[in-house]
Every structure is written in structure tokens, then in C-alpha cells.
C-alpha atoms as a PDB file:
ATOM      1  CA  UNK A   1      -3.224   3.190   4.217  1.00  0.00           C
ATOM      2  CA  UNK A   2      -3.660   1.251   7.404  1.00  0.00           C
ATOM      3  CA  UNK A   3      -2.845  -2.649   7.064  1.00  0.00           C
ATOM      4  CA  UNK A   4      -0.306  -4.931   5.900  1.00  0.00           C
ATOM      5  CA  UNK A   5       0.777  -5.318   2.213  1.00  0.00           C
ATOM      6  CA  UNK A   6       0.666  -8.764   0.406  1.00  0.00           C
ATOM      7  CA  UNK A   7       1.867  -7.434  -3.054  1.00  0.00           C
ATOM      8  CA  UNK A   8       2.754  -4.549  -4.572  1.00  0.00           C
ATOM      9  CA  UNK A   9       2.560  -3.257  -8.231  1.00  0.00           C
ATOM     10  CA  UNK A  10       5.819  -1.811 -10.078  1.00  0.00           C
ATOM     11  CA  UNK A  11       6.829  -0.948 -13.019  1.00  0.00           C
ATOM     12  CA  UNK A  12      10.331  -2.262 -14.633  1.00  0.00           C
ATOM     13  CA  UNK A  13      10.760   0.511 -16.629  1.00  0.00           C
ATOM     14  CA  UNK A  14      14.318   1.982 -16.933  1.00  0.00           C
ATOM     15  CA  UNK A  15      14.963   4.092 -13.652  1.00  0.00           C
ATOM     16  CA  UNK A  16      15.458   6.863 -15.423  1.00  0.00           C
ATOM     17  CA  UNK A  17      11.202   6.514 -16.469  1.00  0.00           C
ATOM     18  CA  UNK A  18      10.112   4.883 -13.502  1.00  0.00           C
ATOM     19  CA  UNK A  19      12.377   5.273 -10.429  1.00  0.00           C
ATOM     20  CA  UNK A  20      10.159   7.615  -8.602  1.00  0.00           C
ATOM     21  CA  UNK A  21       7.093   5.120  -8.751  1.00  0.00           C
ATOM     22  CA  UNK A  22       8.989   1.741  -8.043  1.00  0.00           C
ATOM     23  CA  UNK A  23      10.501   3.429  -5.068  1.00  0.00           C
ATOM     24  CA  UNK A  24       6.340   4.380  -3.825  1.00  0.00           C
ATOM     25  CA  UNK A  25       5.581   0.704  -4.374  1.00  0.00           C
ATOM     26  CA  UNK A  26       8.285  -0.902  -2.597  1.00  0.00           C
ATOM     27  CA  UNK A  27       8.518   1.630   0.375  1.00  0.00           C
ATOM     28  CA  UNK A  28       4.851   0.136   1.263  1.00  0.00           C
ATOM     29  CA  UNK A  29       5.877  -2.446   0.981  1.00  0.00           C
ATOM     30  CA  UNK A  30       8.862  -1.813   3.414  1.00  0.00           C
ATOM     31  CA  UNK A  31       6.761   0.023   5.948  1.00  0.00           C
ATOM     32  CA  UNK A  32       3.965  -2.319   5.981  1.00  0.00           C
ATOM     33  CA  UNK A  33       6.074  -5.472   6.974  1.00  0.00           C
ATOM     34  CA  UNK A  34       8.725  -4.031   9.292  1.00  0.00           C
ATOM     35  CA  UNK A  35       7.866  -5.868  12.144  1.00  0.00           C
ATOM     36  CA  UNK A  36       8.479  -8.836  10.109  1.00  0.00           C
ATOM     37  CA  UNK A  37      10.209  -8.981   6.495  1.00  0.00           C
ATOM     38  CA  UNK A  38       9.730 -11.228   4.225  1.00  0.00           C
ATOM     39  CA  UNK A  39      11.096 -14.875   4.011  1.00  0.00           C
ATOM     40  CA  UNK A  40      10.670 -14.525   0.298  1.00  0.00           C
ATOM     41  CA  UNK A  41       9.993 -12.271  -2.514  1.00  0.00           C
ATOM     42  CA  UNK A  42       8.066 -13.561  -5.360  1.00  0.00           C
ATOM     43  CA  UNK A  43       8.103 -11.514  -8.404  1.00  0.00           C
ATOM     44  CA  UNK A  44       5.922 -12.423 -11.402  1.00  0.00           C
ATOM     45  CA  UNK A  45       6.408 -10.607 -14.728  1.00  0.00           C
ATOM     46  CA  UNK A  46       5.936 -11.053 -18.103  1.00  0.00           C
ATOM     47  CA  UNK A  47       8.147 -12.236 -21.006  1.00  0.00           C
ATOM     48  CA  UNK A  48       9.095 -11.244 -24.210  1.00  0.00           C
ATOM     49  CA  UNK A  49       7.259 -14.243 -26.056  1.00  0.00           C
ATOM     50  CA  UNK A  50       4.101 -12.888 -26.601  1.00  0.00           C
ATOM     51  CA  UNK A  51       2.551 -15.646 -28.640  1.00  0.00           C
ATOM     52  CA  UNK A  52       3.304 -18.536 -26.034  1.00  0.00           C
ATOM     53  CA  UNK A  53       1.415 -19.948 -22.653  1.00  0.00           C
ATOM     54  CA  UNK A  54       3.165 -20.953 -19.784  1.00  0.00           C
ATOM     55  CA  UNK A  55       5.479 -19.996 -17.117  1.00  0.00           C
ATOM     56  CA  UNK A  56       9.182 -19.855 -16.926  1.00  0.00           C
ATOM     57  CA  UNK A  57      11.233 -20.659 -13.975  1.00  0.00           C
ATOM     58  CA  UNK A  58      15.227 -20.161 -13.481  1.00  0.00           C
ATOM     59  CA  UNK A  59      17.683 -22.869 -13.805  1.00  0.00           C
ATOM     60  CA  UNK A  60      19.988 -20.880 -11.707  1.00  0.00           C
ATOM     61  CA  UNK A  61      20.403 -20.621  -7.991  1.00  0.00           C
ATOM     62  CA  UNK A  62      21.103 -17.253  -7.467  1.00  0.00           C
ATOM     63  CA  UNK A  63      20.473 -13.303  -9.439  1.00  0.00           C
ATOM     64  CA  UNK A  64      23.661 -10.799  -9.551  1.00  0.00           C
ATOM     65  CA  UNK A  65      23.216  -7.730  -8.905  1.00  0.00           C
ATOM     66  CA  UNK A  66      25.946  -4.579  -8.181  1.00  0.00           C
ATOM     67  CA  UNK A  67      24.614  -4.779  -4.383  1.00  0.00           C
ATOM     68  CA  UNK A  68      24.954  -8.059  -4.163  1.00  0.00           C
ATOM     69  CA  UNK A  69      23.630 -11.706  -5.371  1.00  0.00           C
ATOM     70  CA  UNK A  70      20.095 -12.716  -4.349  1.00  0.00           C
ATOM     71  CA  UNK A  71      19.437 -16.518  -3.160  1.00  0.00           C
ATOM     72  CA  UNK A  72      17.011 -18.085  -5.588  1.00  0.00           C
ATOM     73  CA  UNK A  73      14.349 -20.415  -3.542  1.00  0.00           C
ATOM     74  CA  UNK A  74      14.915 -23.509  -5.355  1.00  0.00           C
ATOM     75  CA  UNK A  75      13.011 -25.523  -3.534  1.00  0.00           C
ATOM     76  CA  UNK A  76      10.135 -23.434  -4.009  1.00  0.00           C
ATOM     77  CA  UNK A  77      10.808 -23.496  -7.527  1.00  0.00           C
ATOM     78  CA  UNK A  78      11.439 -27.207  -7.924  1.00  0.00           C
ATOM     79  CA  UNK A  79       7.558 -27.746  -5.806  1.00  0.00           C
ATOM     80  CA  UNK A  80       6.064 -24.816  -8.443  1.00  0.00           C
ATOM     81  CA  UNK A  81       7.365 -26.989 -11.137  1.00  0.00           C
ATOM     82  CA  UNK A  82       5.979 -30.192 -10.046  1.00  0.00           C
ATOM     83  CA  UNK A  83       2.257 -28.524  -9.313  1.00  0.00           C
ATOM     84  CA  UNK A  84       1.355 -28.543 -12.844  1.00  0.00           C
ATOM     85  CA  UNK A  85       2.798 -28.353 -17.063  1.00  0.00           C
ATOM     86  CA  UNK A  86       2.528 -25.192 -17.099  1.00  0.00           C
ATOM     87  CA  UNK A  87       6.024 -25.001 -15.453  1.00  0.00           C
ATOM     88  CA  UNK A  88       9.559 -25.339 -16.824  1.00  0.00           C
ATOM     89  CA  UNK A  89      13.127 -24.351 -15.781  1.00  0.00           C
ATOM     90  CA  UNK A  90      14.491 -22.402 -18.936  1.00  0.00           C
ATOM     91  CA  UNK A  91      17.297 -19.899 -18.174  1.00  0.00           C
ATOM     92  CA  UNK A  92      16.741 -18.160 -21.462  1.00  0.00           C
ATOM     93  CA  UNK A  93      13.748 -16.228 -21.339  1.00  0.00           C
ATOM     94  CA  UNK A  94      15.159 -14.851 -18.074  1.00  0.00           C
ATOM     95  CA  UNK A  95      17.644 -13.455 -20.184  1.00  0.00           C
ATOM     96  CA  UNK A  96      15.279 -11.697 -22.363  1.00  0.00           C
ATOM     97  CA  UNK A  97      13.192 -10.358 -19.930  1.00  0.00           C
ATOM     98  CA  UNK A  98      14.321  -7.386 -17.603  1.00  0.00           C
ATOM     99  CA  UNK A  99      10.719  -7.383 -16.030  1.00  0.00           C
ATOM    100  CA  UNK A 100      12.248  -9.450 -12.500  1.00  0.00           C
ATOM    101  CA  UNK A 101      15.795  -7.599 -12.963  1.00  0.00           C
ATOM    102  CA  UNK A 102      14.556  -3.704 -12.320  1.00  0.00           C
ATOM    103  CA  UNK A 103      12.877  -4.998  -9.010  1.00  0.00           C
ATOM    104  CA  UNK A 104      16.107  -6.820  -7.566  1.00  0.00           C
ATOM    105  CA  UNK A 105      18.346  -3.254  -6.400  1.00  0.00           C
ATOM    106  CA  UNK A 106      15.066  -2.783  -3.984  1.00  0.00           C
ATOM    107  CA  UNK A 107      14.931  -6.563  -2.796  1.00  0.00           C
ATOM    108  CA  UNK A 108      18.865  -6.479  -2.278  1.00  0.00           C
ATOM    109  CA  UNK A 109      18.467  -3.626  -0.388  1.00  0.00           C
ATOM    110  CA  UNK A 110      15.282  -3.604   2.023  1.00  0.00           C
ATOM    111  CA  UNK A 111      14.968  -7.232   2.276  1.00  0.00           C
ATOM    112  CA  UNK A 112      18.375  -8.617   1.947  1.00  0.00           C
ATOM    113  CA  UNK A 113      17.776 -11.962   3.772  1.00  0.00           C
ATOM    114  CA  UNK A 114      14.691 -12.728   1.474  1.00  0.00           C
ATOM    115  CA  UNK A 115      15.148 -15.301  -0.903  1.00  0.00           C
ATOM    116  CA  UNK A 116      13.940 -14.794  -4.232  1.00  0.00           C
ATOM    117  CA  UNK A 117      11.189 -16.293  -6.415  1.00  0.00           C
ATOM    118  CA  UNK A 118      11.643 -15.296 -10.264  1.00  0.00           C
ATOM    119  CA  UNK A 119       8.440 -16.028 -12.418  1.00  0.00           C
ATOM    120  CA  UNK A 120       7.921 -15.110 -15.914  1.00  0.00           C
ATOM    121  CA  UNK A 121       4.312 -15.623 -16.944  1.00  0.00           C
ATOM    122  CA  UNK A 122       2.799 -15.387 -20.750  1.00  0.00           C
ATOM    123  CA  UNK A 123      -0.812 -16.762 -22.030  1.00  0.00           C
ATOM    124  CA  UNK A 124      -4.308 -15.964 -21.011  1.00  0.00           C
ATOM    125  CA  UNK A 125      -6.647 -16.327 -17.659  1.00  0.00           C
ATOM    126  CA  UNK A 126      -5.865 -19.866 -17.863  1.00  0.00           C
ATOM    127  CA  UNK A 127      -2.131 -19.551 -17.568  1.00  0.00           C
ATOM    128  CA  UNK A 128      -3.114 -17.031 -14.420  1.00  0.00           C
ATOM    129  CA  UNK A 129      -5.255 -19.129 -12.671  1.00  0.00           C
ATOM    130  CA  UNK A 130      -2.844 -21.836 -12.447  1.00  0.00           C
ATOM    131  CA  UNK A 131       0.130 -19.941 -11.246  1.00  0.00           C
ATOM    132  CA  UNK A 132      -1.892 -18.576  -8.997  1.00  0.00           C
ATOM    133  CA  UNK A 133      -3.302 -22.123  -7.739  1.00  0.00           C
ATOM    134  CA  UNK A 134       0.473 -23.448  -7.676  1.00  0.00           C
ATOM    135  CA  UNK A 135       1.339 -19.997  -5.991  1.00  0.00           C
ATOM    136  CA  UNK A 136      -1.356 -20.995  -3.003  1.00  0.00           C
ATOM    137  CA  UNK A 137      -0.844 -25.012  -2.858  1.00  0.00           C
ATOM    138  CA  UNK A 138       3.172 -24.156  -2.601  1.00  0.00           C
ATOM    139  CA  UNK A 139       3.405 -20.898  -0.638  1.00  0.00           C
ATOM    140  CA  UNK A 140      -0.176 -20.995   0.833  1.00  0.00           C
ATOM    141  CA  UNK A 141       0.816 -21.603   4.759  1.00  0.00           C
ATOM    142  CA  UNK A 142       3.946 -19.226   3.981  1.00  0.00           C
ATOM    143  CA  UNK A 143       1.812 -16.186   2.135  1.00  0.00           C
ATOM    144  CA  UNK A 144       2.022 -14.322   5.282  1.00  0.00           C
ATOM    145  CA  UNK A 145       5.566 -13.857   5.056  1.00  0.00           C
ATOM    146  CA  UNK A 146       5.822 -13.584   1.348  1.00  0.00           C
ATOM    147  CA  UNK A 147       5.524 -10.535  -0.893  1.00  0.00           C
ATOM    148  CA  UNK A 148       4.357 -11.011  -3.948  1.00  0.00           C
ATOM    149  CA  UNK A 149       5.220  -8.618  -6.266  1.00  0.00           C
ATOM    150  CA  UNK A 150       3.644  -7.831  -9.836  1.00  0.00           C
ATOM    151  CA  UNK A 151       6.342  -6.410 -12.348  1.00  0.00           C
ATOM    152  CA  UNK A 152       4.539  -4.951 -15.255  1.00  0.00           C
ATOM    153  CA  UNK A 153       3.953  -1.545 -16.891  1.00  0.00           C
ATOM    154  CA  UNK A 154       0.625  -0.370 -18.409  1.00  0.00           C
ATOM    155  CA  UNK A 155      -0.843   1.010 -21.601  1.00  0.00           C
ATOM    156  CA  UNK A 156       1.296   1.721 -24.529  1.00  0.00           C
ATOM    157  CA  UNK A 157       0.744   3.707 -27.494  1.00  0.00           C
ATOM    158  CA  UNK A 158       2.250   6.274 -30.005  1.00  0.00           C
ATOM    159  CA  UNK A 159      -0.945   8.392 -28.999  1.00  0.00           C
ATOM    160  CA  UNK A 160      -0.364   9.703 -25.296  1.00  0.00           C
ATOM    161  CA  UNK A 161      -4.163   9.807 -24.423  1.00  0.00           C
ATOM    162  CA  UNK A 162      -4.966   6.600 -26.034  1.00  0.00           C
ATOM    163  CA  UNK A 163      -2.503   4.751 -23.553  1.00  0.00           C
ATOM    164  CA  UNK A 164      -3.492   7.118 -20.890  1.00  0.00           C
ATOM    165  CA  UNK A 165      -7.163   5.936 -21.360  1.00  0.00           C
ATOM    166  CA  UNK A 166      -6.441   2.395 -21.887  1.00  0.00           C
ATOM    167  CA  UNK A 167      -4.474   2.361 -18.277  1.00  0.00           C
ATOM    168  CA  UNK A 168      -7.419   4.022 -16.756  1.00  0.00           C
ATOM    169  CA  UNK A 169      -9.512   0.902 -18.025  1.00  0.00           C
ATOM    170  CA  UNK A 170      -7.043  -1.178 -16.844  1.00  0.00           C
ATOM    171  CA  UNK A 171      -6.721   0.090 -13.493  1.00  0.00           C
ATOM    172  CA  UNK A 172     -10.620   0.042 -13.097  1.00  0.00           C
ATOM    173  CA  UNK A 173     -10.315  -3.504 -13.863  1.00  0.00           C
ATOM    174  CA  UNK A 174      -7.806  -3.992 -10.656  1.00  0.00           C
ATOM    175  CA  UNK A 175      -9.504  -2.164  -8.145  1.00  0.00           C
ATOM    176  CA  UNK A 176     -12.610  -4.387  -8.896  1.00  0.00           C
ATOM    177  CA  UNK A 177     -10.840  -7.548  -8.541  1.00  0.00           C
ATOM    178  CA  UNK A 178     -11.117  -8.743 -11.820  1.00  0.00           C
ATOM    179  CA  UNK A 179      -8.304 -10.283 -12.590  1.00  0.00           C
ATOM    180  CA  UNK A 180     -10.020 -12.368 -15.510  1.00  0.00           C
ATOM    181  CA  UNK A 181     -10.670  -9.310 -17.265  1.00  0.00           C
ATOM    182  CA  UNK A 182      -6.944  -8.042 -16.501  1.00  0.00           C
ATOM    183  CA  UNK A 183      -5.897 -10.988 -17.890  1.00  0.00           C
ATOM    184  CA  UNK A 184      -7.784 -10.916 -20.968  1.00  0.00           C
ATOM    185  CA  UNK A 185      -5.667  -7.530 -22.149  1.00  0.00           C
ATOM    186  CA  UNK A 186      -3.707  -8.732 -24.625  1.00  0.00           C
ATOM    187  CA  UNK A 187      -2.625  -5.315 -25.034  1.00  0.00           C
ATOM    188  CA  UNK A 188      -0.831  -4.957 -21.697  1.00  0.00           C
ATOM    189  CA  UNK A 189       2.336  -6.614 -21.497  1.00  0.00           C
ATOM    190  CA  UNK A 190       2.499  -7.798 -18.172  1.00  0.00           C
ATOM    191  CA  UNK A 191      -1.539  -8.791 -18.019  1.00  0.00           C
ATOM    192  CA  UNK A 192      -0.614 -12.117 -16.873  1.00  0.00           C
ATOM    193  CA  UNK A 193       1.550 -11.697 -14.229  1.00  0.00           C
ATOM    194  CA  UNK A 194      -0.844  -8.896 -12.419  1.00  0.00           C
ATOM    195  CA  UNK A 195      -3.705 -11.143 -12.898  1.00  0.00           C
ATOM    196  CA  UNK A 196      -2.063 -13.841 -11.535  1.00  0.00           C
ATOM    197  CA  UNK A 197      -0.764 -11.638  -8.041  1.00  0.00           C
ATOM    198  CA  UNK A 198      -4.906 -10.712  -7.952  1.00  0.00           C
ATOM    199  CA  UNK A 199      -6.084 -14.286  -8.012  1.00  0.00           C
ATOM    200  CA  UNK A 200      -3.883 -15.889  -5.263  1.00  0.00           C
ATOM    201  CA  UNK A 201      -6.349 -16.813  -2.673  1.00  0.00           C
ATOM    202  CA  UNK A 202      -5.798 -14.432  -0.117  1.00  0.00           C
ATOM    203  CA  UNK A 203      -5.582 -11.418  -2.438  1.00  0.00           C
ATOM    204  CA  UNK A 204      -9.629 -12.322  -2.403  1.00  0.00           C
ATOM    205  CA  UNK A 205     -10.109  -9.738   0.564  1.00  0.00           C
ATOM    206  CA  UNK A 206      -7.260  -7.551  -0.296  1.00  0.00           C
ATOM    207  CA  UNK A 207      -7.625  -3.488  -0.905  1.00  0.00           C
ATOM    208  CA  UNK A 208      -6.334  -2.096  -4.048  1.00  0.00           C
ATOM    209  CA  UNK A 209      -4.490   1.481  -3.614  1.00  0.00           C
ATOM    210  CA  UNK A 210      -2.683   3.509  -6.777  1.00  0.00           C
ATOM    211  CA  UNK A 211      -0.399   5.746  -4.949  1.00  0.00           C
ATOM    212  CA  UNK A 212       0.713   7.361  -8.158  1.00  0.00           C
ATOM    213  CA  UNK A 213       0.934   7.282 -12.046  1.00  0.00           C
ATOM    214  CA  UNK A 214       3.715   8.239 -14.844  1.00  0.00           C
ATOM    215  CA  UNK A 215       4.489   7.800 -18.329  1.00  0.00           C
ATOM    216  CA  UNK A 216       7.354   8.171 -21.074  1.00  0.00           C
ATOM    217  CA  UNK A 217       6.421  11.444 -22.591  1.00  0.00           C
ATOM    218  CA  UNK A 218       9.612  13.628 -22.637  1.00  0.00           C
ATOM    219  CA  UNK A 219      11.728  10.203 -23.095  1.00  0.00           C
ATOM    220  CA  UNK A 220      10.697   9.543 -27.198  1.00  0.00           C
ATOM    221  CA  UNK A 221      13.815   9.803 -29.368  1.00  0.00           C
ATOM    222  CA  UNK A 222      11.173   9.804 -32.151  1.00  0.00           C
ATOM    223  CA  UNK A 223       8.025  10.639 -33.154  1.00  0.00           C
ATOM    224  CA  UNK A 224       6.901   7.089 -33.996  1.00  0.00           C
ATOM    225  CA  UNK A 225       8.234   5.876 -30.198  1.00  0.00           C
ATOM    226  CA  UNK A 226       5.345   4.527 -28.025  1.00  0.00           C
ATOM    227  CA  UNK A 227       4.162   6.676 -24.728  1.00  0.00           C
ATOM    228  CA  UNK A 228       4.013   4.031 -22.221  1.00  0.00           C
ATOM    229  CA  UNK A 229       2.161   4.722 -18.915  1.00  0.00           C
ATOM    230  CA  UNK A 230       3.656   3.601 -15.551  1.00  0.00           C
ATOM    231  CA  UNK A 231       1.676   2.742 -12.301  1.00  0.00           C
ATOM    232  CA  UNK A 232       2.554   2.403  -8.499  1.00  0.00           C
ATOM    233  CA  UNK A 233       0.275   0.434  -6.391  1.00  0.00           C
ATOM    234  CA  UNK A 234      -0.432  -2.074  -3.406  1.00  0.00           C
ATOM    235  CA  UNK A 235      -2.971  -4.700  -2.524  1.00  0.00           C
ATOM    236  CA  UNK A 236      -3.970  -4.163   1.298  1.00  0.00           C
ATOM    237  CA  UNK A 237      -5.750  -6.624   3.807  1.00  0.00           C
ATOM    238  CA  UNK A 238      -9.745  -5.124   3.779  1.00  0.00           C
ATOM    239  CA  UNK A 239     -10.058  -4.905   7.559  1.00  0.00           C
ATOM    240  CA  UNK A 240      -6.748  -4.409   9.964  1.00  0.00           C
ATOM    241  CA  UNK A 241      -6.851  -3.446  13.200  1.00  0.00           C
ATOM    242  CA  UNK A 242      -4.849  -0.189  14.120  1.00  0.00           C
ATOM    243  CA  UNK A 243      -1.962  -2.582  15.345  1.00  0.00           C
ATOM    244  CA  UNK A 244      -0.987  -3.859  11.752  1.00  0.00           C
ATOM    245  CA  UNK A 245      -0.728   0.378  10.512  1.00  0.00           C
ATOM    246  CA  UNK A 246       2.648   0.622   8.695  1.00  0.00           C
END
């Protein structure tokens, strides 16, 4: 794939499901922005509170982890906050969540000057369009040396080709752009958060590209347990010029 990445799509599925895939997503992401890594990382996911709308931000200053603690971006955070009520600084839901943790070993270690930018996001198309707004009013001049990065698995289902079919639909949805429709899948966990990464304003002339696919099956310590389907992708400028080729 020839141009530079602005995001990337990973799962945050134990390594042990996943690995393979979030290493695909964030070596393009590494080979796309050698020449200049980024200032930040901002990685949106989704929580664990299904039923609410709005997006959580960390109290804390900094994420442990066994390679070393990553810098939060306060001030970033503290300008998100102030965009719009949507917002709030709540520690707890961080805790919940292990959508932003499963990404940090890969930050720490190809990007380990980047500051980080931890967003959980929960609601509807609403909720996406204005983290996505605050995303461009905050980080708009900076986007260039930003990656954004969607945290989020796919389908689910105790039938394998039901949640095999329903991540086909979703990914169809990507590639077209339309993160509105993404959004409106309230059957996909991290929904929010992916639609949000597609409707940042430069993502508008961005290339969508699935380097691979994976799910759970062999993992089920039951019969009843849920196949959940896995995805590794990137969002690539349209046109690039041989010069920006990873």
C-alpha cells in the first residue's frame, strides 16, 4: 500500500486471539511514518457501559506498562474536555475497559516518545460526530503527526458464520466511508470509536485496506462461549506520490 497511514484498526483482544493481527496493524503503521513518528497516539475504544453516551477521558497523567510508562497528553485532554459535554475525566471506566491497554506494549515500543491520548467512546452517531469534531478543532493542525488508532473487535456470536457475516457487513460499511452506518451497530462493541476515527476530517479522502481477519474459534471453553471475529486494517491518504511509500 503506497502512502502514509493516519489510523489504523486493531483489535484488543487477548494476545493470545489477536497478536498476529494487532502486530499487521501497527507495523503499517510503523512503516508508513518512519520518516517521522508520531507526536501523539490517540486511541479511541469503547467501554464497558453499553447503555450510556459520552466519552471518557483519564484523570491520570501517565499509563504503566511492563516496558515502561506512557506520558498522557493532558493538555490535549484538558482542550478535548472543554470542546463540548460530551467530555469528562473519570478514571474508572478506564479501569474497566482493556480496549486502550492491549494497544500500549506496541506504542511503548515503536513510538516511545509519543505521548498518549486515551479515549473511551459509548452512544450513537451523535456521540461520534462530536469526538470527531473535538478530535479536528483540538488536533486538527497536529493530525499530520498524530495516529489515530481505532481499538475495537468485530462481530460476535455463539454461531461462527453469523458473526463471520455480520463482520463482513461491517467491514463493507468501512470501506465505503460510512461511518454513520458503522456507528449505528449497536451490535459491535467498539462501533463508536471506529466511527468516530472515520469521521475526523481528513479521514474524508483516506483509503481503507483489511490486511487480514481472525476469530476465537479454537479458544471457547464452552459451547455457549461467543466466536468473536478480529480485523486488521489501515486508513491510507487516496493519492500519494511514490515519495510518501512506506
Amino acid at each position: 500500500m503506497v502512502g502514509k497511514a493516519l489510523a489504523i484498526l486493531a483489535p484488543h483482544a487477548a494476545f493470545d486471539y489477536s497478536i498476529d493481527l494487532q502486530a499487521m496493524s501497527w507495523l503499517a503503521a510503523s512503516m508508513s511514518l518512519v520518516d517521522a513518528a508520531p507526536d501523539r497516539v490517540a486511541v479511541i475504544g469503547p467501554t464497558r457501559r453499553c447503555d450510556e453516551h459520552g466519552v471518557y477521558l483519564p484523570e491520570v497523567e501517565a499509563f504503566q506498562t511492563p516496558l515502561g510508562d506512557i506520558e498522557v497528553d493532558v493538555e490535549a485532554c484538558e482542550e478535548l474536555e472543554s470542546c463540548c459535554t460530551l467530555f469528562s475525566r473519570n478514571d474508572i471506566p478506564h479501569f474497566e475497559s482493556h480496549s486502550i491497554e492491549l494497544q500500549l506494549p506496541f506504542i511503548r515500543l515503536l513510538f516511545p516518545g509519543a505521548r498518549l491520548i486515551p479515549i473511551l467512546a459509548c452512544g450513537d452517531a451523535s456521540v461520534a460526530a462530536g469526538l470527531a469534531r473535538s478530535i479536528d478543532a483540538v488536533l486538527g493542525a497536529d493530525l499530520g503527526r498524530t495516529l489515530i488508532v481505532a481499538s475495537s473487535n468485530m462481530a460476535a456470536s455463539i454461531v461462527a458464520a453469523d458473526s463471520s457475516r455480520r463482520t463482513d457487513e461491517l467491514l463493507q460499511s468501512i470501506a465505503r466511508g460510512a461511518w454513520r452506518d458503522v456507528a449505528s451497530r449497536d451490535d459491535i462493541g467498539g462501533s463508536v470509536a471506529i466511527a468516530a476515527a472515520m469521521a475526523v476530517a481528513p479521514m474524508q479522502d483516506r483509503r481503507f485496506a483489511l490486511f487480514g481477519r481472525g476469530d476465537s474459534l479454537g479458544h471457547e471453553k464452552s459451547a455457549a462461549e461467543r466466536v468473536v471475529q478480529y480485523a486488521s486494517a489501515a486508513w491510507y491518504r487516496l493519492a500519494a506520490s511514490p515519495a510518501e511509500a512506506p
